[in-house]
Protein backbone atom coordinates (compact mmCIF):
# COMPACT_ATOMS: atom_id res chain seq x y z
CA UNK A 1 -121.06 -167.46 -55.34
CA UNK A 2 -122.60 -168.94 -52.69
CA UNK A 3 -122.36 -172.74 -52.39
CA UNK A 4 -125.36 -175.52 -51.63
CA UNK A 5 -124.40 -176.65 -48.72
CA UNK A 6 -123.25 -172.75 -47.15
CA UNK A 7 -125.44 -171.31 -44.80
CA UNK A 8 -128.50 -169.36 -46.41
CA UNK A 9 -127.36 -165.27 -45.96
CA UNK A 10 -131.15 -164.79 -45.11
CA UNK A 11 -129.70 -166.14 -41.42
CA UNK A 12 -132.15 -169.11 -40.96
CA UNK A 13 -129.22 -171.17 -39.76
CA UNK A 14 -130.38 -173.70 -42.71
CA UNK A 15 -128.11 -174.96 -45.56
CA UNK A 16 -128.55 -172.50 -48.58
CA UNK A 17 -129.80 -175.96 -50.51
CA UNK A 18 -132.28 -176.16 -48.31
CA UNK A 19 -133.40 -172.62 -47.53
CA UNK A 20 -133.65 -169.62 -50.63
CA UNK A 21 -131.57 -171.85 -53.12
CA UNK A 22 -134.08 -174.35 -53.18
CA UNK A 23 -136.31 -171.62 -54.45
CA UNK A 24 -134.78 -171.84 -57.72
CA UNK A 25 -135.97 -175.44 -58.42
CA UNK A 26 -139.39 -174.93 -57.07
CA UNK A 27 -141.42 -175.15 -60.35
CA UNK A 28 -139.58 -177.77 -62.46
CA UNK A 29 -139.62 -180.47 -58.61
CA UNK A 30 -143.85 -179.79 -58.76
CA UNK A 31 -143.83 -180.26 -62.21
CA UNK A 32 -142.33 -183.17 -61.75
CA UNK A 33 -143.87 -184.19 -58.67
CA UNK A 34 -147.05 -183.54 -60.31
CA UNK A 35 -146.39 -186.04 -62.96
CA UNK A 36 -145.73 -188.77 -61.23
CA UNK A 37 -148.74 -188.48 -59.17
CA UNK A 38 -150.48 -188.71 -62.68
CA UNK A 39 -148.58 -191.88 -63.29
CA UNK A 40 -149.60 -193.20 -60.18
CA UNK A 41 -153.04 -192.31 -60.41
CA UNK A 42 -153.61 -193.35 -63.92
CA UNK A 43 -152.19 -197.21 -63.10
CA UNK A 44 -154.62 -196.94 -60.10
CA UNK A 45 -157.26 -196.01 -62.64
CA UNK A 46 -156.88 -198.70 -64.66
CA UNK A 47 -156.84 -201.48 -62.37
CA UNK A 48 -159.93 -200.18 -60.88
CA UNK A 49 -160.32 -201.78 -57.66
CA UNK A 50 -163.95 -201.40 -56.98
CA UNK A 51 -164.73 -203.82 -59.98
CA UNK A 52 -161.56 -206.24 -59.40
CA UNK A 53 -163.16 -209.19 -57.30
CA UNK A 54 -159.64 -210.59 -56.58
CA UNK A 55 -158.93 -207.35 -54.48
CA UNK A 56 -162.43 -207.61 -53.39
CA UNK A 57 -161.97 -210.93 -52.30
CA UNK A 58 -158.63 -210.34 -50.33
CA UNK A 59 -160.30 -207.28 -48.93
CA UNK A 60 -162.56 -209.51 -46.70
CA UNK A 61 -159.97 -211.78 -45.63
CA UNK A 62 -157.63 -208.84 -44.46
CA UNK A 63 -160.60 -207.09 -42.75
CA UNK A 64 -161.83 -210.00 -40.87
CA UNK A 65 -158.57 -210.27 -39.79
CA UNK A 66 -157.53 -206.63 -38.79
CA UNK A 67 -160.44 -204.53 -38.18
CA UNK A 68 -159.91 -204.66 -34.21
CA UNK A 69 -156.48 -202.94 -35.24
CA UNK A 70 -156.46 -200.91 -37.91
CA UNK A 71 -159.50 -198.53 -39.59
CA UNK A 72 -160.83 -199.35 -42.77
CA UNK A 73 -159.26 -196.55 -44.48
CA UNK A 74 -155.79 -198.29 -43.78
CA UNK A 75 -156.92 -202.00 -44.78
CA UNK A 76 -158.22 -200.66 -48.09
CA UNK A 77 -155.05 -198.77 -48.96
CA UNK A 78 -153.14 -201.90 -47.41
CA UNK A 79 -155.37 -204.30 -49.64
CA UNK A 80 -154.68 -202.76 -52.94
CA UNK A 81 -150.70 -201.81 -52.82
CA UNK A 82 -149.57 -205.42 -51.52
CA UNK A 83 -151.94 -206.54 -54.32
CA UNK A 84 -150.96 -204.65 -57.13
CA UNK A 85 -147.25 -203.96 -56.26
CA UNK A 86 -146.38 -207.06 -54.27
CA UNK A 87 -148.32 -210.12 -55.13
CA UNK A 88 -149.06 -209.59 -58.69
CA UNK A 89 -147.03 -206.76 -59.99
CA UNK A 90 -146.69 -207.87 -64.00
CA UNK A 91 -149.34 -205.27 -64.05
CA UNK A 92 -147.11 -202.93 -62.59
CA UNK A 93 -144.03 -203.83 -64.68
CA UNK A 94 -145.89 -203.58 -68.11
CA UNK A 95 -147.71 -200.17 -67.18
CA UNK A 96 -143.63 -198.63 -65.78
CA UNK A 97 -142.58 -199.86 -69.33
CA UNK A 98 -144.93 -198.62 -71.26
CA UNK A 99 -145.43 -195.07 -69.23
CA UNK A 100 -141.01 -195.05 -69.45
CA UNK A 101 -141.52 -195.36 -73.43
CA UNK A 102 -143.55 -192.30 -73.43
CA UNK A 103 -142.30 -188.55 -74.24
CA UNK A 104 -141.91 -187.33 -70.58
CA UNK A 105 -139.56 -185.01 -68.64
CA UNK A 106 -135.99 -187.01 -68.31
CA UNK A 107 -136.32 -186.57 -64.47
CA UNK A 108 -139.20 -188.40 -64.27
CA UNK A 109 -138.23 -191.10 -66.69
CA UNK A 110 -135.00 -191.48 -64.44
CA UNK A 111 -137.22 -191.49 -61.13
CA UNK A 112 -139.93 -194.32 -62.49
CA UNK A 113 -136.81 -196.36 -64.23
CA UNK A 114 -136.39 -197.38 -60.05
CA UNK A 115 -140.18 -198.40 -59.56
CA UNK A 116 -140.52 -201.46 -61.41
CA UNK A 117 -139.78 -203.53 -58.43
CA UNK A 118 -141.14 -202.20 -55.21
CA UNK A 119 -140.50 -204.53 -51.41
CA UNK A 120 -141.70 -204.59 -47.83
CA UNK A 121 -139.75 -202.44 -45.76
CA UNK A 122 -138.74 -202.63 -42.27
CA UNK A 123 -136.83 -200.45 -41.12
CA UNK A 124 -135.69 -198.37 -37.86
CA UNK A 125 -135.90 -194.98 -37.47
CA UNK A 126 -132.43 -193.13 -37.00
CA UNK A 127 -132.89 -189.77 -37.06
CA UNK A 128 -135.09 -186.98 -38.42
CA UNK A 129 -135.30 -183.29 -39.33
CA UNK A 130 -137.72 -180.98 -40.50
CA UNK A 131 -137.80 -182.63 -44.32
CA UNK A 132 -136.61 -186.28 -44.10
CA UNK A 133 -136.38 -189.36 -42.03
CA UNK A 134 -132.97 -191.50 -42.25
CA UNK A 135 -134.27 -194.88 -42.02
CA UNK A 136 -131.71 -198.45 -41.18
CA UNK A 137 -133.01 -201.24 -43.00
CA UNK A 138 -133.73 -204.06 -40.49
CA UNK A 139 -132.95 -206.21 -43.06
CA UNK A 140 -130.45 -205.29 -44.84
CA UNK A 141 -128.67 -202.76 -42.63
CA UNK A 142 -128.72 -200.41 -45.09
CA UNK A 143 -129.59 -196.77 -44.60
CA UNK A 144 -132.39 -195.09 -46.49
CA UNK A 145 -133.81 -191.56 -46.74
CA UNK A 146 -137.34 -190.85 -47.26
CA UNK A 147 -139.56 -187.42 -46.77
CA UNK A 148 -141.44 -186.33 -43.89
CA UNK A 149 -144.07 -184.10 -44.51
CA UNK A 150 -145.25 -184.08 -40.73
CA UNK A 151 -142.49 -182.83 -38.84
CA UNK A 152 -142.30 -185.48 -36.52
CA UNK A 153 -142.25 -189.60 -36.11
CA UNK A 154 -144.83 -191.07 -34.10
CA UNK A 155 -143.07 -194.33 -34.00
CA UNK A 156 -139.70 -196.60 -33.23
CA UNK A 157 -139.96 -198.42 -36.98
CA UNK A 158 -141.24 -197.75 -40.36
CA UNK A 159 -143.18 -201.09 -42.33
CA UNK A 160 -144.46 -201.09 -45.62
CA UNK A 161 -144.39 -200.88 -49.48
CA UNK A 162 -141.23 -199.09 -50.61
CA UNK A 163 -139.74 -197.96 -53.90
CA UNK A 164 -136.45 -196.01 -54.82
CA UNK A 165 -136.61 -192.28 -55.14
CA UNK A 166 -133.85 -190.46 -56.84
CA UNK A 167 -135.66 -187.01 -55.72
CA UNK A 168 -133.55 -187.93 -52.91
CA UNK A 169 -130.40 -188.49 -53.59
CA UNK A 170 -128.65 -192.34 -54.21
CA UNK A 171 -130.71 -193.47 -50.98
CA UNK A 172 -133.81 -192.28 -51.55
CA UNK A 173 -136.52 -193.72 -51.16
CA UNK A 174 -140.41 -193.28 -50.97
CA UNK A 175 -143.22 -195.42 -49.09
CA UNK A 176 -146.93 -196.30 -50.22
CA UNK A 177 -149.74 -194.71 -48.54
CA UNK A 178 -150.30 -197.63 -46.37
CA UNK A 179 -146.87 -198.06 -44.70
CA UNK A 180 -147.55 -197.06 -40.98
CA UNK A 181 -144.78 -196.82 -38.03
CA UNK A 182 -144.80 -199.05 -35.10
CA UNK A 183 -143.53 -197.21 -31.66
CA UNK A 184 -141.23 -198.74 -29.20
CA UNK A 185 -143.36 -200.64 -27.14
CA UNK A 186 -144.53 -203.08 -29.87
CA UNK A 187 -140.86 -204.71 -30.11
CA UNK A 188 -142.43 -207.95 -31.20
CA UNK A 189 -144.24 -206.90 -33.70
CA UNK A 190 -140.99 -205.55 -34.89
CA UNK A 191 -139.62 -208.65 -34.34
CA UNK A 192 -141.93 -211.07 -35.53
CA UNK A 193 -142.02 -209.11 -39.07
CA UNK A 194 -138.47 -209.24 -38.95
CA UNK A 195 -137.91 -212.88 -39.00
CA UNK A 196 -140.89 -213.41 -41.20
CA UNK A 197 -139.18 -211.15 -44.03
CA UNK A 198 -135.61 -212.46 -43.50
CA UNK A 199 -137.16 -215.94 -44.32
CA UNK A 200 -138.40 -214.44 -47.48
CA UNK A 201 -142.15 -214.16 -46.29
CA UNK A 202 -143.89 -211.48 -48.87
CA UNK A 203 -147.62 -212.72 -48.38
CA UNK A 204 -149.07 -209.89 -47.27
CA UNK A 205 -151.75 -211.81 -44.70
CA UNK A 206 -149.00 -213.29 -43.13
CA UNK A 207 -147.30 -210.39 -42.33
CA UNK A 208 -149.96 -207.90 -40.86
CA UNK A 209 -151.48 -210.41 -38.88
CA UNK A 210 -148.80 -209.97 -36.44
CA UNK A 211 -150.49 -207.11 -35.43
CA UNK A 212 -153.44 -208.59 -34.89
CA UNK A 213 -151.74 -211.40 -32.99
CA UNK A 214 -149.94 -208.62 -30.86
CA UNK A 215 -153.70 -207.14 -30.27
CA UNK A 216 -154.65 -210.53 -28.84
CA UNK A 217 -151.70 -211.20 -26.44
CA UNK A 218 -152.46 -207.38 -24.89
CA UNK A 219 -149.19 -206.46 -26.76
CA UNK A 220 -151.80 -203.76 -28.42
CA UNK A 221 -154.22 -201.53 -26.31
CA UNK A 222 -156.28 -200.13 -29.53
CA UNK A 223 -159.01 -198.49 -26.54
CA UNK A 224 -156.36 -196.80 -25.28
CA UNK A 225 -154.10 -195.24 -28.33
CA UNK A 226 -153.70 -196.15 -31.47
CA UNK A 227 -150.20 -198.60 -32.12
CA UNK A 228 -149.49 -197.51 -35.54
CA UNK A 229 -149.38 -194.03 -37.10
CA UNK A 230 -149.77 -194.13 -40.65
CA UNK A 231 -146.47 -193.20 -42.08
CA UNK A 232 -147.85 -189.36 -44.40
CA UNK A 233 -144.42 -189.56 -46.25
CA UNK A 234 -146.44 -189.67 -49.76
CA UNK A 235 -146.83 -186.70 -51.77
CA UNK A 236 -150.32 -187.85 -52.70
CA UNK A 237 -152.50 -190.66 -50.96
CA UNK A 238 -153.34 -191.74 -54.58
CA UNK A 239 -154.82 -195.39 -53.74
CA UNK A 240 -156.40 -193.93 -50.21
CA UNK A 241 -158.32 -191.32 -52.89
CA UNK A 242 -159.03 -194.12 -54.87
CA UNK A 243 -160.49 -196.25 -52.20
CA UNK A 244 -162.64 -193.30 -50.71
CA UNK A 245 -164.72 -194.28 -53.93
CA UNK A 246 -164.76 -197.79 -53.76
CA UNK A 247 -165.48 -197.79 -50.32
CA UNK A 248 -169.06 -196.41 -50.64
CA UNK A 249 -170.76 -198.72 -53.09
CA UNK A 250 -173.77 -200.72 -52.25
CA UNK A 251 -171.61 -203.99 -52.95
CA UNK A 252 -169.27 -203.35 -50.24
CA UNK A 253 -171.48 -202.32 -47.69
CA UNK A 254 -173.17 -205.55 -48.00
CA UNK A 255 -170.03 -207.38 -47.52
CA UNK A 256 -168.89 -204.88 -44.73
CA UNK A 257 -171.99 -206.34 -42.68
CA UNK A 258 -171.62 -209.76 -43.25
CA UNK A 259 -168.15 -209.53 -42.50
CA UNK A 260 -169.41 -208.10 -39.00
CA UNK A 261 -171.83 -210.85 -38.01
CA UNK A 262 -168.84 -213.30 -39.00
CA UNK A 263 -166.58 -211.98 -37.00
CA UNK A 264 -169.01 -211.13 -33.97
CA UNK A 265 -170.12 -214.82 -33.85
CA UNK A 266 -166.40 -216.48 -34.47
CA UNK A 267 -167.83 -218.09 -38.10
CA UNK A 268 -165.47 -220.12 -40.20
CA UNK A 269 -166.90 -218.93 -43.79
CA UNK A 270 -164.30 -217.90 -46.05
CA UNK A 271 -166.34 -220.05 -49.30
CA UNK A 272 -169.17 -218.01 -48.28
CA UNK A 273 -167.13 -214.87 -48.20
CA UNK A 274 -165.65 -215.70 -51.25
CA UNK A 275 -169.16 -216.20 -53.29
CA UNK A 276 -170.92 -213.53 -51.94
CA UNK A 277 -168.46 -211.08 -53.38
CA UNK A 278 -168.49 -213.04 -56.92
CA UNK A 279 -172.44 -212.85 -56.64
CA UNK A 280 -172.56 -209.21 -55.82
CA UNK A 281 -170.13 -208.63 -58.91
CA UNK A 282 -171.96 -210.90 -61.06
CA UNK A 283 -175.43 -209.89 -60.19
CA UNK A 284 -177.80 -207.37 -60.29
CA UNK A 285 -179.70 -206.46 -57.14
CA UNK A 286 -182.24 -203.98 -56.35
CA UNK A 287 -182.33 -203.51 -52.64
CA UNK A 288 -182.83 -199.95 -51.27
CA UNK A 289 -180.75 -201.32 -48.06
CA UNK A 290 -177.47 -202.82 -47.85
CA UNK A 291 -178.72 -204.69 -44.43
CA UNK A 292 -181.43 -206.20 -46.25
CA UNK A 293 -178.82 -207.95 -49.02
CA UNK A 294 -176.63 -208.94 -45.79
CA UNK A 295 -179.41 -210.63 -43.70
CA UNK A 296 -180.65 -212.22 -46.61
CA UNK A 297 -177.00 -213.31 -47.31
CA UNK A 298 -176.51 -215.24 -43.98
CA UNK A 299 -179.64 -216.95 -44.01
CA UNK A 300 -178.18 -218.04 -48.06
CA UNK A 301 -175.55 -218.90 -46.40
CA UNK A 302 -177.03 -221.01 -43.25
CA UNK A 303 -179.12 -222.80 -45.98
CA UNK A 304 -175.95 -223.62 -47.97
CA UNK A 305 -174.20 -224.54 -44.78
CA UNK A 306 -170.83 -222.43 -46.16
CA UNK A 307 -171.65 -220.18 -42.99
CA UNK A 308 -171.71 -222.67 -40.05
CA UNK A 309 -173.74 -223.86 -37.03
CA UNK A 310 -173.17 -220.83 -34.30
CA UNK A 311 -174.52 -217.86 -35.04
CA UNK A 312 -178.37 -216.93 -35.35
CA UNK A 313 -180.82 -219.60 -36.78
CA UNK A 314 -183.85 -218.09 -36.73
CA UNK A 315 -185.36 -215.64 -39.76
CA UNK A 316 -186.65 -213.39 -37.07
CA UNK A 317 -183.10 -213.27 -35.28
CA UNK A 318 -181.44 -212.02 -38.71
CA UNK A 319 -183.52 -209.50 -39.70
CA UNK A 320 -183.85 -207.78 -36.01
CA UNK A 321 -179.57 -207.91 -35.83
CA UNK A 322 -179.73 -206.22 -39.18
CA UNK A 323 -182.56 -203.96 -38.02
CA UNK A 324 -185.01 -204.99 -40.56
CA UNK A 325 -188.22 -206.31 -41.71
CA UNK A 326 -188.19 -210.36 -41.97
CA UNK A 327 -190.61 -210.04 -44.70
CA UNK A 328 -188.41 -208.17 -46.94
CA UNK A 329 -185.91 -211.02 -47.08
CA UNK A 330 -187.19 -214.05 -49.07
CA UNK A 331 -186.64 -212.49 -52.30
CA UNK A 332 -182.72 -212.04 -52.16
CA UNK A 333 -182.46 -214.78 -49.73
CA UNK A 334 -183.85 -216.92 -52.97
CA UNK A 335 -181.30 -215.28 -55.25
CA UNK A 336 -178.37 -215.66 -53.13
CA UNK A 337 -179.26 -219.14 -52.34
CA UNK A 338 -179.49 -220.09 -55.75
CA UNK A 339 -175.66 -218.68 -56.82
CA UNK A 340 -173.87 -220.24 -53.57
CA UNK A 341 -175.64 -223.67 -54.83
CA UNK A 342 -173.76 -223.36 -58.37
């Protein structure tokens, strides 16, 4: 009988485990596999971030903050995992109860019994083969295994969300769609997170705005390459799928563009910010063009003063940045006025 860790007869040179005799377990690991992506997907689901203002809010502040860093894509998935698995998780831990009280394969049940408390990770990259990445925990020093689906590891250090994963032996582990690795050359980034996390730091702002920090010292050359590879070691970008959704409503294109003339004129308007996504949740508005809503927003907002002296003052001067008719704006200006005044 030919043992699991003998080479495979078929001559690959692989361990029979991890050649043919992994054959054998093919179905019953993607019908497992499969389920937890449902579990995943369903908790998602159900905290439906395209409706949830307090992601919607932190969304803004997170953008504003990285968008000369990272793309969108990777703020959104970034946005909702520190949210719902980090900063308020009793979501989390009721739903893993719950879905652990249900009838469901015993492998699974033993795999989401791990997830009920997920962490930031930092941790350096030791070695790698064709199926997994040995990871040392900067932290801790202790030394994790996760999957890698790519082949190869664009980067020095892994960061981000991680939970146990017992698909991989005692050390296991898996990582959220937004965890990302940071190559060699951005050693204080590395080491900023590093001291920020040994003091206990878990506020997710906090942390990634060292790399936008590191972008404003030089330390980052986003025209040149990008810093951070986002770290494919998930089965299924579930929240990335979900966000593809979100990301294409009227409401957040509105906010997308304010967010833009904010930024581009150095605007200290996080009360503004903050009301405009409460009014677009709240209310209804019948625009045909999200620029329309967002000129008429920063001239709400100039009238209001919660966007500040510094940008453009003139009606005219909105509507041309936003590439449309002045005439078209007193309506929603009026409406938006009226809700930052409450």
């Amino acid at each position: 009988m030919i043992g699991r860790n003998d080479p495979c007869p078929c001559g690959s040179g692989k361990k029979y485990k991890k050649c043919h005799g992994n054959t054998a377990n093919t179905d019953i690991i993607q019908l497992v596999n499969a389920e937890l992506n449902r579990i995943e997907r369903k908790f998602i689901q159900e905290v439906n971030p395209a409706a949830n203002y307090k992601l919607t809010q932190s969304y803004q502040q997170l953008r504003t903050e990285l968008s000369s860093v990272f793309p969108d894509f990777l703020i959104n998935a970034i946005n909702i995992e520190a949210n719902v698995y980090i900063a308020e998780p009793e979501h989390w831990h009721t739903f893993i109860t719950e879905q652990s009280e249900t009838t469901m394969r015993q492998q699974v049940q033993d795999i989401i019994s791990h997830w009920a408390n997920p962490r930031y990770l930092l941790a350096h990259v030791e070695s790698t083969d064709d199926t997994s990445i040995t990871l040392k925990d900067e932290v801790s020093g202790e030394l994790f295994t996760i999957h890698n689906t790519e082949g190869s590891v664009p980067g020095e250090w892994l960061f981000g969300i991680a939970m146990p994963d017992s698909r991989l032996g005692d050390h296991g582990m898996i990582v959220k769609s937004s965890s990302l690795f940071i190559p060699k050359a951005d050693v204080k980034v590395k080491d900023a997170l590093l001291a920020k996390l040994q003091a206990g730091v878990t506020d997710t702002f906090e942390l990634y705005k060292e790399f936008s920090l590191a972008n404003h010292d030089s330390a980052i050359v986003v025209e040149d390459a990008p810093t951070v590879e986002v770290a494919s070691t998930t089965d299924e970008q579930i929240v990335a799928v979900a966000m593809q959704d979100e990301a294409s409503t009227f409401e957040d294109l509105v906010i997308e563009l304010t967010a833009k003339y904010i930024k581009e004129y150095n605007l200290e308007a996080s009360t503004f910010t903050t009301k405009l996504a409460a009014f677009l949740a709240e209310e209804t508005v019948k625009a045909k063009k999200p620029e329309t809503v967002a000129a008429s927003a920063i001239l709400a907002g100039q009238a209001t003063a919660t966007i500040p002296e510094g940008g453009l003052s003139k009606v005219k001067d909105v509507a041309e940045y936003y590439e449309v008719s002045s005439s078209t704006l007193a309506k929603y200006r009026k409406q938006i006025t009226e809700y930052l005044e409450k």
